[in-house]
Protein backbone atom coordinates (compact mmCIF):
# COMPACT_ATOMS: atom_id res chain seq x y z
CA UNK A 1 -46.30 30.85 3.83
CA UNK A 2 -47.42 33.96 1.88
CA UNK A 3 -48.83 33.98 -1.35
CA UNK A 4 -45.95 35.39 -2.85
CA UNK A 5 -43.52 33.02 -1.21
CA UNK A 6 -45.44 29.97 -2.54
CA UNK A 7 -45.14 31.66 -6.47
CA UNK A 8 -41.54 31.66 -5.54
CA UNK A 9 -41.29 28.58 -4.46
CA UNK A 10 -42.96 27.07 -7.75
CA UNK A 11 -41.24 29.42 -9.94
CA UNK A 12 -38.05 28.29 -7.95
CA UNK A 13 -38.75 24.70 -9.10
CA UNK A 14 -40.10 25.03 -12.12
CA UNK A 15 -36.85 26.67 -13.28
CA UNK A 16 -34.27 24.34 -11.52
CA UNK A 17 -36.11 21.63 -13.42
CA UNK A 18 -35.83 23.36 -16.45
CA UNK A 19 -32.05 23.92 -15.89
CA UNK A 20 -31.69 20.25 -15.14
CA UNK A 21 -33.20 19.11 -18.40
CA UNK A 22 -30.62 20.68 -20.10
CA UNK A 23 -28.16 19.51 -17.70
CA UNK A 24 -28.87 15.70 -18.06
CA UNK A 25 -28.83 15.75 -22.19
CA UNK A 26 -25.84 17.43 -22.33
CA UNK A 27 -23.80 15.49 -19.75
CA UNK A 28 -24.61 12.29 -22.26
CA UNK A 29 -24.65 13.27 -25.38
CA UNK A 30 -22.96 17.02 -25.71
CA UNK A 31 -23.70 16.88 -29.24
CA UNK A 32 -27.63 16.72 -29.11
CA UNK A 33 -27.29 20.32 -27.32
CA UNK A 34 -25.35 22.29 -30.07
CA UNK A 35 -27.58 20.85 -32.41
CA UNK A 36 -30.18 23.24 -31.88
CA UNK A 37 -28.06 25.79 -33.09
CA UNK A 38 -26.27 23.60 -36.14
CA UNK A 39 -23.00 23.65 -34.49
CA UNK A 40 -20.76 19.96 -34.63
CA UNK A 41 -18.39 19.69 -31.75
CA UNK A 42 -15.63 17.81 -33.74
CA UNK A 43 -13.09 17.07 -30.92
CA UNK A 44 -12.89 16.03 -27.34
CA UNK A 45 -12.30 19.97 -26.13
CA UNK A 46 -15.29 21.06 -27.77
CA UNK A 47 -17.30 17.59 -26.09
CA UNK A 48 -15.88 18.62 -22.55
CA UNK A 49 -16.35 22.24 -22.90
CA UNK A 50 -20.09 21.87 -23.50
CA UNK A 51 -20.92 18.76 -21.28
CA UNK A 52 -18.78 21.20 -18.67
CA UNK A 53 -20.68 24.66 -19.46
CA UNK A 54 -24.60 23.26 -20.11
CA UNK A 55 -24.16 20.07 -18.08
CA UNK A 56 -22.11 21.13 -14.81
CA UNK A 57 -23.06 24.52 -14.52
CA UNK A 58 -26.69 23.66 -14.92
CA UNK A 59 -26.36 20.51 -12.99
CA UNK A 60 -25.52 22.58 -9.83
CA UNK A 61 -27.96 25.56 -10.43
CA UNK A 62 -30.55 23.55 -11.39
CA UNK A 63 -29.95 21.82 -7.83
CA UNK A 64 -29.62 24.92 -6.02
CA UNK A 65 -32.78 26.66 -7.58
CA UNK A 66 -34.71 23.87 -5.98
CA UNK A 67 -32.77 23.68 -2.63
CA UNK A 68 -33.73 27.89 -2.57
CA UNK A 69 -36.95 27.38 -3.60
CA UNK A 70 -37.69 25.64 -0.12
CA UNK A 71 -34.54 27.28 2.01
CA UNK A 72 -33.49 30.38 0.31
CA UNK A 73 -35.74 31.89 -2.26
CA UNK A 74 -33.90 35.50 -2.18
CA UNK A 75 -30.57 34.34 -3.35
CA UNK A 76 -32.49 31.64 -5.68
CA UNK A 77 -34.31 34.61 -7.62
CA UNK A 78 -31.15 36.51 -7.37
CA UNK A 79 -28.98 33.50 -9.19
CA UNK A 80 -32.50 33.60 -11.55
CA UNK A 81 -31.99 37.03 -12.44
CA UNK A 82 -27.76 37.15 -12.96
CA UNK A 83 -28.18 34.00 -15.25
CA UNK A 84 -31.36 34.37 -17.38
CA UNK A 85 -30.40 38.61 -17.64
CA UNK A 86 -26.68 37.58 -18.55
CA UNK A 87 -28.16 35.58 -21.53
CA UNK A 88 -30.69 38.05 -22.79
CA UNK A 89 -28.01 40.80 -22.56
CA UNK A 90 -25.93 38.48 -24.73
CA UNK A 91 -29.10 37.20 -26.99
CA UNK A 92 -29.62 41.53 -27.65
CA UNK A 93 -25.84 42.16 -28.72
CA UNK A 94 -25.28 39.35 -30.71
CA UNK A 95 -28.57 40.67 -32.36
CA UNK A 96 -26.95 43.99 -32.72
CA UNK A 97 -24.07 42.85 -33.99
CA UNK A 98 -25.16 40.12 -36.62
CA UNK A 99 -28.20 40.76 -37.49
CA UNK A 100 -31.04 38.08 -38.11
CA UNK A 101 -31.45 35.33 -35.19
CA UNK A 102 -33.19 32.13 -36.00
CA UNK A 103 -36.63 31.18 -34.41
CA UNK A 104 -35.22 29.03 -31.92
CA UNK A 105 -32.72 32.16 -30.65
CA UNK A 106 -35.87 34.40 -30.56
CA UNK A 107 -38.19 31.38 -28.79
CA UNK A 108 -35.10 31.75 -26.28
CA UNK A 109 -34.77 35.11 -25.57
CA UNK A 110 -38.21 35.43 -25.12
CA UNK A 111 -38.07 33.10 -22.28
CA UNK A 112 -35.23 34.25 -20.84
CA UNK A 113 -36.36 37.30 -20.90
CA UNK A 114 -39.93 36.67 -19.25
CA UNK A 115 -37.39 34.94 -16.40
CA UNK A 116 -35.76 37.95 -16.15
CA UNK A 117 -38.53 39.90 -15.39
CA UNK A 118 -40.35 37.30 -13.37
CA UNK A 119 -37.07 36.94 -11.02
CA UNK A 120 -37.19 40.61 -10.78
CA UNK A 121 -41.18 40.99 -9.71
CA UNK A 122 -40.98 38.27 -6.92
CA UNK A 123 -37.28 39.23 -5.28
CA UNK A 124 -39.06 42.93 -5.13
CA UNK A 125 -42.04 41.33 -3.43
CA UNK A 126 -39.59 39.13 -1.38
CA UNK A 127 -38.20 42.42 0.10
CA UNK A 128 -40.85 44.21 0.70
CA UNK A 129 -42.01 41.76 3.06
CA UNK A 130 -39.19 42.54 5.50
């Protein structure tokens, strides 16, 4: 295994992890997610809509980021890259459009953003290997 390949592989973990210790709060106890950002979910919807969104969905690409990290670290950067660059693109127009962000926003973009551009760096170095 290249050097490259093994900064993938970490990366690849490292992330998944992160993903899954968001998952895990938010599967029990939705609330304790939104409030980060001072939002109350006041009804079961709102509960099942977040334990669905930051649990489920980061339950399984949490998973997946460290399955790829050992068996498919293209597509793994690749799911890195749609998820993390989806956010900051959201993170910047929201920005735009209201304004001021609160430290924990900014702390957030900041690390999705370095994602972003980490994901990018290793898939190119990924391909040129082939």
């Amino acid at each position: 295994m290249q050097k490259t390949d093994k900064f993938s592989l970490v990366f690849l973990v490292i992330v998944g992890l992160a993903f899954l210790s968001i998952a895990i709060p938010a599967f029990i106890n939705p609330q304790s997610i939104m409030d980060n950002v001072q939002v109350t979910l006041g009804n079961t919807s709102a509960l099942n809509s977040v334990r669905a969104m930051y649990g489920g969905v980061n339950l399984f690409f949490g998973l997946y980021l460290i399955y790829a990290a050992f068996k498919k670290q293209e597509t793994g950067l690749i799911l890195v890259f749609l998820y993390s660059g989806g956010f900051v693109a959201g993170r910047i127009y929201s920005l735009i459009a209201e304004g001021n962000a609160s430290s924990f926003i900014i702390t957030w973009l900041c690390i999705e953003s370095l994602l972003t551009i980490l994901s990018i760096l290793l898939l190119r170095k990924l391909q040129q290997k082939k």
